[in-house]
Protein backbone atom coordinates (compact mmCIF):
# COMPACT_ATOMS: atom_id res chain seq x y z
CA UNK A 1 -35.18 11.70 -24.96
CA UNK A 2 -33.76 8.53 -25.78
CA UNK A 3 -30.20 10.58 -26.85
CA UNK A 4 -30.41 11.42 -23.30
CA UNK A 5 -31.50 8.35 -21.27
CA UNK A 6 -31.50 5.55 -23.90
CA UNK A 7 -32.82 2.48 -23.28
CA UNK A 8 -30.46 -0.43 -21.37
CA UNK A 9 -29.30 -3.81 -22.88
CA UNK A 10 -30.68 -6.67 -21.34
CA UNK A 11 -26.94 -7.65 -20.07
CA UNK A 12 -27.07 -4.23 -17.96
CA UNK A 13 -29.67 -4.88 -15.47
CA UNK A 14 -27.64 -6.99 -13.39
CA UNK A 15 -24.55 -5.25 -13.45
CA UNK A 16 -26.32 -2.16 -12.74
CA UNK A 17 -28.54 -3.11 -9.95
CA UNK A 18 -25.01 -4.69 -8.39
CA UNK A 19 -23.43 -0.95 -9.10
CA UNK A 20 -25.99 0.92 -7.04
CA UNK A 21 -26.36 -1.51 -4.16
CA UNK A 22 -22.40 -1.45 -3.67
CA UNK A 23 -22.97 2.96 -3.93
CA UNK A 24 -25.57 2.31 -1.15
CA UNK A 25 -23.75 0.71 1.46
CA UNK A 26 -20.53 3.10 0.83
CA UNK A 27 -22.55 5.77 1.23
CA UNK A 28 -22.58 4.89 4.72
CA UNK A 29 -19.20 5.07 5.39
CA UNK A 30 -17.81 7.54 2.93
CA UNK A 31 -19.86 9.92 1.00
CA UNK A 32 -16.89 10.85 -1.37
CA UNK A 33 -16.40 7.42 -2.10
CA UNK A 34 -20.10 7.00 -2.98
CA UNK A 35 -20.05 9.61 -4.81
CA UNK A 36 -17.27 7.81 -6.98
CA UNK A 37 -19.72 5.13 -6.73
CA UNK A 38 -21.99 7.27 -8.51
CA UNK A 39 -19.78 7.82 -11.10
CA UNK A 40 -19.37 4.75 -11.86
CA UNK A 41 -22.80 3.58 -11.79
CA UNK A 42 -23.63 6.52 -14.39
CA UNK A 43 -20.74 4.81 -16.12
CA UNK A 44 -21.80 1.19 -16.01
CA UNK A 45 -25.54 2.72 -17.14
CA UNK A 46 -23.88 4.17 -20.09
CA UNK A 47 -21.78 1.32 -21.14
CA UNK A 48 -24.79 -0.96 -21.78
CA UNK A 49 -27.23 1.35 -23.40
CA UNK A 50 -29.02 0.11 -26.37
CA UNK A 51 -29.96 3.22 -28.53
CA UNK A 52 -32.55 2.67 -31.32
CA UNK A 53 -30.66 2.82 -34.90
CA UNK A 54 -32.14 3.99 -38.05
CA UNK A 55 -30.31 2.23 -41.26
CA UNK A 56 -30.39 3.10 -44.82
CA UNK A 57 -32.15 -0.13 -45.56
CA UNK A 58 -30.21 -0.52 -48.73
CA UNK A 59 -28.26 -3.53 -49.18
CA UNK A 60 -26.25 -2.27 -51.85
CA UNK A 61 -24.70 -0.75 -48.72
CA UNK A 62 -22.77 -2.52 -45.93
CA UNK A 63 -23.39 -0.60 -42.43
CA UNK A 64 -21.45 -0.87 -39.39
CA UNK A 65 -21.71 -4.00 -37.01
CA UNK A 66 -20.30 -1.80 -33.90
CA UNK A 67 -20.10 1.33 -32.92
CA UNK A 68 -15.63 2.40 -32.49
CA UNK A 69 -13.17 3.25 -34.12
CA UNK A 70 -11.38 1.36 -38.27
CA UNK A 71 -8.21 0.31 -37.18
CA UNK A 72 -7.90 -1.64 -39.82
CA UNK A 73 -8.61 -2.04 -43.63
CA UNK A 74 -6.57 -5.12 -45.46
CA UNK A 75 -7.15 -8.13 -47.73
CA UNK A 76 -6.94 -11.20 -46.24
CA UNK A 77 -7.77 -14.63 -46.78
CA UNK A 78 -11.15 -15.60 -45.09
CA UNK A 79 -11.42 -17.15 -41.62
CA UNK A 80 -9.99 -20.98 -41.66
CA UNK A 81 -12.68 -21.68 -38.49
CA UNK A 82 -15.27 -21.16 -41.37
CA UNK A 83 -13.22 -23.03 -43.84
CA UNK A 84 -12.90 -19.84 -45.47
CA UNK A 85 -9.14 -19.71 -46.11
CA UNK A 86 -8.50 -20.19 -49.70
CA UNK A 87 -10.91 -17.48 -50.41
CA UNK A 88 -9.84 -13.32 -50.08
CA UNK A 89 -11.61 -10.51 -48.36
CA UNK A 90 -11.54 -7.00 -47.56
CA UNK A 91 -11.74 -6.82 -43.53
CA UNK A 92 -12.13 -3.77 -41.57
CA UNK A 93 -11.94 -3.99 -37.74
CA UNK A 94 -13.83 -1.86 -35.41
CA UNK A 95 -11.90 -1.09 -31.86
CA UNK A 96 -14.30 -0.46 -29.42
CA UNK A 97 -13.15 1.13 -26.21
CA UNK A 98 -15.15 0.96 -23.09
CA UNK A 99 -17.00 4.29 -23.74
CA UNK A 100 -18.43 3.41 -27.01
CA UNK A 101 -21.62 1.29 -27.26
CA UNK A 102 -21.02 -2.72 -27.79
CA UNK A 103 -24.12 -3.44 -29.20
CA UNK A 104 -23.54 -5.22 -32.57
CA UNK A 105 -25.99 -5.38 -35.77
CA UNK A 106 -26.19 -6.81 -39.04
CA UNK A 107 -24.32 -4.65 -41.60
CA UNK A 108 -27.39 -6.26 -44.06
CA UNK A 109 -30.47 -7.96 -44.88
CA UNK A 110 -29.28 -11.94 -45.21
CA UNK A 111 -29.92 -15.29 -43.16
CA UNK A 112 -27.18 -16.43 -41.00
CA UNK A 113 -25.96 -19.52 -42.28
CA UNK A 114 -23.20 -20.76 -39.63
CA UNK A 115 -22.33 -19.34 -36.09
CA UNK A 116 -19.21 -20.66 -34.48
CA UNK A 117 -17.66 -19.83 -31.08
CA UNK A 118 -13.93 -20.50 -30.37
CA UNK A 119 -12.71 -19.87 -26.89
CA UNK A 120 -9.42 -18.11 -26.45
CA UNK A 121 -7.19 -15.59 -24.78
CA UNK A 122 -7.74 -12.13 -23.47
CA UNK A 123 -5.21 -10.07 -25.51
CA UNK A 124 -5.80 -6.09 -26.20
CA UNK A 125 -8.45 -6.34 -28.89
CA UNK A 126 -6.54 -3.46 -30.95
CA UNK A 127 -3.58 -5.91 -31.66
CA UNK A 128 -3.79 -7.93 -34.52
CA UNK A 129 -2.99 -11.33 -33.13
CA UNK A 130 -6.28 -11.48 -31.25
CA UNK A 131 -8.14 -11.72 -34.20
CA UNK A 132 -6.48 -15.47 -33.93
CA UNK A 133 -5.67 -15.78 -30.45
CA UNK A 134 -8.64 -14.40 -28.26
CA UNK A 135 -12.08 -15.39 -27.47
CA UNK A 136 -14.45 -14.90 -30.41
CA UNK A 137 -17.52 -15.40 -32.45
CA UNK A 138 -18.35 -15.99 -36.07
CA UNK A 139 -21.38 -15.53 -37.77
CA UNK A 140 -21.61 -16.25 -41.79
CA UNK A 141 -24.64 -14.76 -43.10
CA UNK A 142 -25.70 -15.02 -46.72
CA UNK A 143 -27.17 -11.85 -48.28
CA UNK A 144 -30.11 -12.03 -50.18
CA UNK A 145 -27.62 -11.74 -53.12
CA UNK A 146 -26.09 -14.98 -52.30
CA UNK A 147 -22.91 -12.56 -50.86
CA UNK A 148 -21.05 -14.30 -47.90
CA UNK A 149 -20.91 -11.54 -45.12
CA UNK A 150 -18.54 -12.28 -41.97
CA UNK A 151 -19.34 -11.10 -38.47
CA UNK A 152 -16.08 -12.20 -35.87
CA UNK A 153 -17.03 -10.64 -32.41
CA UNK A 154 -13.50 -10.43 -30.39
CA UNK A 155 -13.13 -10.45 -26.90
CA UNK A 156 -10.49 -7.81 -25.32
CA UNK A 157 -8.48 -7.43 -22.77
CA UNK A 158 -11.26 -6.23 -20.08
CA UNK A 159 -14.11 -8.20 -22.04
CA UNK A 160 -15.16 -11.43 -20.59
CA UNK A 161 -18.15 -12.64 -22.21
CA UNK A 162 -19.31 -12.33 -25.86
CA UNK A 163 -22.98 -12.52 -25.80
CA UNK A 164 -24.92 -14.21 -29.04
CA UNK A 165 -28.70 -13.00 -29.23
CA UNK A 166 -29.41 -14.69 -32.99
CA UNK A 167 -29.64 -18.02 -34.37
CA UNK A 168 -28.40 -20.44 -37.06
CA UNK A 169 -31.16 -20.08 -39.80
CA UNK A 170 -32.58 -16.57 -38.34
CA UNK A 171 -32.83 -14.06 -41.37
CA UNK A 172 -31.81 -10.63 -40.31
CA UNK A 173 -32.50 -6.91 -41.53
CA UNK A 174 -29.92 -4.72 -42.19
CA UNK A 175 -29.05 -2.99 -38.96
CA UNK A 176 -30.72 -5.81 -36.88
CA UNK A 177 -29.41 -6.23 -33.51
CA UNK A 178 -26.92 -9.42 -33.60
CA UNK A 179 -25.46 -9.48 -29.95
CA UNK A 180 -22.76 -7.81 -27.96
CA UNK A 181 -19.31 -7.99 -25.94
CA UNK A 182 -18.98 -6.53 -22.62
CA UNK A 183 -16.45 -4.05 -22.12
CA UNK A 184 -13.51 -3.02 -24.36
CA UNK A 185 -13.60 -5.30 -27.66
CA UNK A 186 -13.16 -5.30 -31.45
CA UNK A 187 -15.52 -6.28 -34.53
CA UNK A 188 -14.11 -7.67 -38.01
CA UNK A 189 -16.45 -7.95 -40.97
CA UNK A 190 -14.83 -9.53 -44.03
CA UNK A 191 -16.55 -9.06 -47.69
CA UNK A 192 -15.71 -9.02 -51.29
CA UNK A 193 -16.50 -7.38 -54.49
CA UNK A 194 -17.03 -4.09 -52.77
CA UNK A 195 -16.23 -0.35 -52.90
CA UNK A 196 -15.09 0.98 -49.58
CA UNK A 197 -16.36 3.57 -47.92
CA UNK A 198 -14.97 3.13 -44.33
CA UNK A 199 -11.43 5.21 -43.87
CA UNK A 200 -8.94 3.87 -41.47
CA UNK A 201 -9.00 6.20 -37.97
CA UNK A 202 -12.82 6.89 -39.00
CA UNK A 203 -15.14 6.73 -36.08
CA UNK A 204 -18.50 4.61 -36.55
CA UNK A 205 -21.72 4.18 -35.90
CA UNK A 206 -23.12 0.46 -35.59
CA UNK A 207 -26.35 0.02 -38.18
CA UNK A 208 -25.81 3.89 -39.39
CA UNK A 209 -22.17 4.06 -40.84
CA UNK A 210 -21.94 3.29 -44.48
CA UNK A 211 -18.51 0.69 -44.50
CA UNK A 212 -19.00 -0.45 -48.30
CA UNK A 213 -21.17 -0.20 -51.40
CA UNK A 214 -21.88 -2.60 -54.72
């Protein structure tokens, strides 16, 4: 059942209560363009689901943080907002386009040692530049093998708010939900001393897809 009517985020409620009231008082005055309305509510209801997640609860294993599509697999030197850039990484980013689900997890068991938000721009999430020029979020959590895993939630283009739901200090499971981003984003996780998994142009599953392994 929950494939079929999963359960909403949180964020939803709002935006969907706003969504049917609007479909309301157009169906008054046009039923075609409530029924649009409809369409868009379905829409809006299905953009903020919050499906349950079952990971492999291995943490030789990095899963998923979002739900999308690889767009891009490189080594890089770590994030300098972190103080992070004398030090390489693999990073894969997730694109996620307004149909997928932005609900992001944990890709592992591990405390998150540092959060840090940086406002910014608005730029089409799939280009690289926003990983430096828009609105994000960074979360540094430690795995239980001392590992540093990054988290960078990105604001896109449509996106307007990146929403945190942990805390500095909170120790996470692996698949754990960490927050979201409303509307079209991307998610970068950076690592090291990994096999990858992941394939660029793969589609993903947040807290399911296997990215990496020891």
């Amino acid at each position: 059942m929950d494939n079929i009517f999963p359960k909403l985020h949180k964020e939803g409620y709002k935006f969907l209560a706003i969504s049917i009231i609007i479909m309301i008082i157009i169906w008054f005055f046009s039923s075609l363009l409530a029924t649009l309305m409809l369409l868009v509510t379905i829409w809006v209801y299905y953009f903020f689901r919050d499906p349950d997640r079952i990971s492999i609860g291995d943490n030789a294993f990095l899963v998923s943080p979002a739900d999308g599509l690889i767009t891009d697999i490189t080594e890089i030197n770590g994030p300098e907002e972190l103080n992070l850039e004398n030090k390489k990484f693999t990073k894969i980013s997730i694109f996620m386009n307004v149909f997928n689900c932005h609900v992001n997890r944990t890709p592992i068991d591990g405390k998150i040692e540092e959060i840090f938000y940086k406002p910014g721009k608005f730029l089409n999430a799939s280009l690289d530049k926003a990983s430096k020029e828009n609105e994000r979020n960074y979360y540094k959590i430690i795995s239980s093998k001392g590992e540093e895993i990054i988290i960078v939630q990105i604001a896109g283009l449509i996106a307007r708010r990146i929403v945190c739901e942990v805390n500095k200090g909170q120790n996470l499971s692996q698949g754990e939900r960490i927050g979201m981003i409303r509307f079209g984003s991307r998610v970068d996780i950076f690592f090291n001393n990994k096999k990858i998994l992941a394939k660029l142009g793969q589609n993903v599953t947040a807290g399911e897809s296997l990215l990496a392994k020891d």
